[in-house]
Protein backbone atom coordinates (compact mmCIF):
# COMPACT_ATOMS: atom_id res chain seq x y z
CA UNK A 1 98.01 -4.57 -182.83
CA UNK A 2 96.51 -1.85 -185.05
CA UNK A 3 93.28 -3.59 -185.34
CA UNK A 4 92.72 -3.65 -181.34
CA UNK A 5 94.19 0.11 -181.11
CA UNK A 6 91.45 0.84 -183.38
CA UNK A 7 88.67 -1.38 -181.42
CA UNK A 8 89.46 0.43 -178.49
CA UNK A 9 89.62 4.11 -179.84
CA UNK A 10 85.82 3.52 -181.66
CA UNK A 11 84.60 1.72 -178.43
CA UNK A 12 86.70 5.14 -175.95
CA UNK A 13 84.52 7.60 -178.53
CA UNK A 14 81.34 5.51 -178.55
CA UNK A 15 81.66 5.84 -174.29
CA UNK A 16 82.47 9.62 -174.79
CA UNK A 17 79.60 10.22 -176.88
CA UNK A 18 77.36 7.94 -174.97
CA UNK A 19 78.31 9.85 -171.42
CA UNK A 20 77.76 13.38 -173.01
CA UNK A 21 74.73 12.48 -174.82
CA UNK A 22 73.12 11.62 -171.28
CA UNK A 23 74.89 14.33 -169.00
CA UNK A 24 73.68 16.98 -167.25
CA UNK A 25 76.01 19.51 -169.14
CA UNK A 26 74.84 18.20 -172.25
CA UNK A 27 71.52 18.68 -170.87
CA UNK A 28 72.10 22.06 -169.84
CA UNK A 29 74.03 23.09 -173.23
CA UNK A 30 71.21 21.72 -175.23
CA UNK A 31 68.63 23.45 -173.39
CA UNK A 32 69.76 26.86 -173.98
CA UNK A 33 70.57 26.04 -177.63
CA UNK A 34 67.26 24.88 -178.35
CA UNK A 35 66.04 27.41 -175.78
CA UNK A 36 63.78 25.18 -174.23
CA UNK A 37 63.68 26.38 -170.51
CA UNK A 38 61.38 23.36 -169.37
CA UNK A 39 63.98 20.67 -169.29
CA UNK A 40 63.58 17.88 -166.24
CA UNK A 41 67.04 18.17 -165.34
CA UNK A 42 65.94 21.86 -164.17
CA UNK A 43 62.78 20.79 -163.38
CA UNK A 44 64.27 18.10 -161.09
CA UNK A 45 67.44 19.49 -159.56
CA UNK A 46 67.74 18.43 -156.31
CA UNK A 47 68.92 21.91 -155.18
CA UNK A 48 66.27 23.93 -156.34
CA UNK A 49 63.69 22.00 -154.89
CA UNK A 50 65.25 22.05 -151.47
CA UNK A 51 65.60 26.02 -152.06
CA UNK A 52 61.95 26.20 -153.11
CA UNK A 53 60.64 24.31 -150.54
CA UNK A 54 62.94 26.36 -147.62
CA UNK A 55 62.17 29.48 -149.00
CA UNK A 56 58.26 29.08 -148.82
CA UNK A 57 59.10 28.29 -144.79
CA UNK A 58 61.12 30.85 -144.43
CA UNK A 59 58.68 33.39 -146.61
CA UNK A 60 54.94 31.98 -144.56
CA UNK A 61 56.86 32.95 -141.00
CA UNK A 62 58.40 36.14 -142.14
CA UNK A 63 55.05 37.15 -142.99
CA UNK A 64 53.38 36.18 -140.04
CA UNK A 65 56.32 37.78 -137.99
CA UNK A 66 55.63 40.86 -140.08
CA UNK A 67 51.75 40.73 -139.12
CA UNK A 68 53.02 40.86 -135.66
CA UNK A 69 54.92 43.73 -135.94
CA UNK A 70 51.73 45.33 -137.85
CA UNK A 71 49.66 44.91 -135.03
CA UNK A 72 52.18 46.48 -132.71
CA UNK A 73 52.81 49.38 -134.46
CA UNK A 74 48.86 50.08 -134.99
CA UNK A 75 48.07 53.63 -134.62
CA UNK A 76 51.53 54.59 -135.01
CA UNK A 77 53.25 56.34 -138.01
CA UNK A 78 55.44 53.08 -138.80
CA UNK A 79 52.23 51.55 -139.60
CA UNK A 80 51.80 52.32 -143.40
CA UNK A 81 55.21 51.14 -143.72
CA UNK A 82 54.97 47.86 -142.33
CA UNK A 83 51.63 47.25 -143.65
CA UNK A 84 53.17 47.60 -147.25
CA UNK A 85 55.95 45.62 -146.44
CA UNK A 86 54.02 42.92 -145.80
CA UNK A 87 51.80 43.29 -148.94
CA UNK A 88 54.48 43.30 -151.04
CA UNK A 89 55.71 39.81 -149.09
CA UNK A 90 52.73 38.29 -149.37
CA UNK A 91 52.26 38.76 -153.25
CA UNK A 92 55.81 37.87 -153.79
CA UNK A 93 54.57 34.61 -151.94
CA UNK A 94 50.99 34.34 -153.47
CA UNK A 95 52.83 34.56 -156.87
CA UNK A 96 55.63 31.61 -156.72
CA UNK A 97 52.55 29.43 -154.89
CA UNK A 98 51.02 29.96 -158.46
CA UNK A 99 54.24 28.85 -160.30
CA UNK A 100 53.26 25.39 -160.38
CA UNK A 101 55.69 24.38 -163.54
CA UNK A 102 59.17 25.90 -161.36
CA UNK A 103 59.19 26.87 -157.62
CA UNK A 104 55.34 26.44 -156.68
CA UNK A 105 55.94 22.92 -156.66
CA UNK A 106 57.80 22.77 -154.22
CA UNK A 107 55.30 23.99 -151.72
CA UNK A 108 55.03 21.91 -148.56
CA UNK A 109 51.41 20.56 -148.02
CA UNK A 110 51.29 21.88 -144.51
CA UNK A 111 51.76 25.31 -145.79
CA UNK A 112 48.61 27.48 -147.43
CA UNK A 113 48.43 27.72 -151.05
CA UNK A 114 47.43 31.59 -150.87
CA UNK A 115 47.51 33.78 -148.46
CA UNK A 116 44.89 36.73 -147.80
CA UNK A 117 45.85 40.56 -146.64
């Protein structure tokens, strides 16, 4: 009876170590000790590549909506303002599109890879 309480205990550790060896929280715990920020599990997660790839929709039509408003307000003091606006949008864009290694690659095709002033 001993003998298979102790079979059982060795094989429940082996399991434990096994399953935390190959977690993500593992993952995640080891990262930061070793301080390695280039990990696949964050390179991979599911989550940030769905908010990458929303946010450069959502970024590309805010700046085109913000051109729009540009042109409207030509000649008019609200202008300058809205014409640094959407500078300031479009190198916050230009610069993920460059992240290739973390949210740049996430980039849907059908959407530029720069964008000019």
């Amino acid at each position: 009876m001993k003998k298979a309480l102790l079979i059982i205990a060795i094989i429940a550790v082996f399991a434990a170590v096994v399953y935390l060896t190959y977690s993500v929280t593992f993952a995640k715990w080891h990262a930061r000790r070793i301080n390695d920020i280039s990990q696949e599990y964050r390179i991979q997660d599911a989550g940030k590549r769905i908010a990458g790839y929303e946010w450069f929709y959502a970024q590309y039509h805010e700046i085109e909506a913000t051109r729009v408003k540009a042109d409207l307000a030509k000649g008019t003091f609200e202008e300058t303002g809205i014409r640094q606006v959407l500078a300031s949008m479009i190198a916050e864009y230009n610069a993920k599109a460059d992240s290739i290694k973390t949210v740049g690659q996430w980039r849907a095709s059908d959407l530029p890879d720069h964008i000019n002033y």
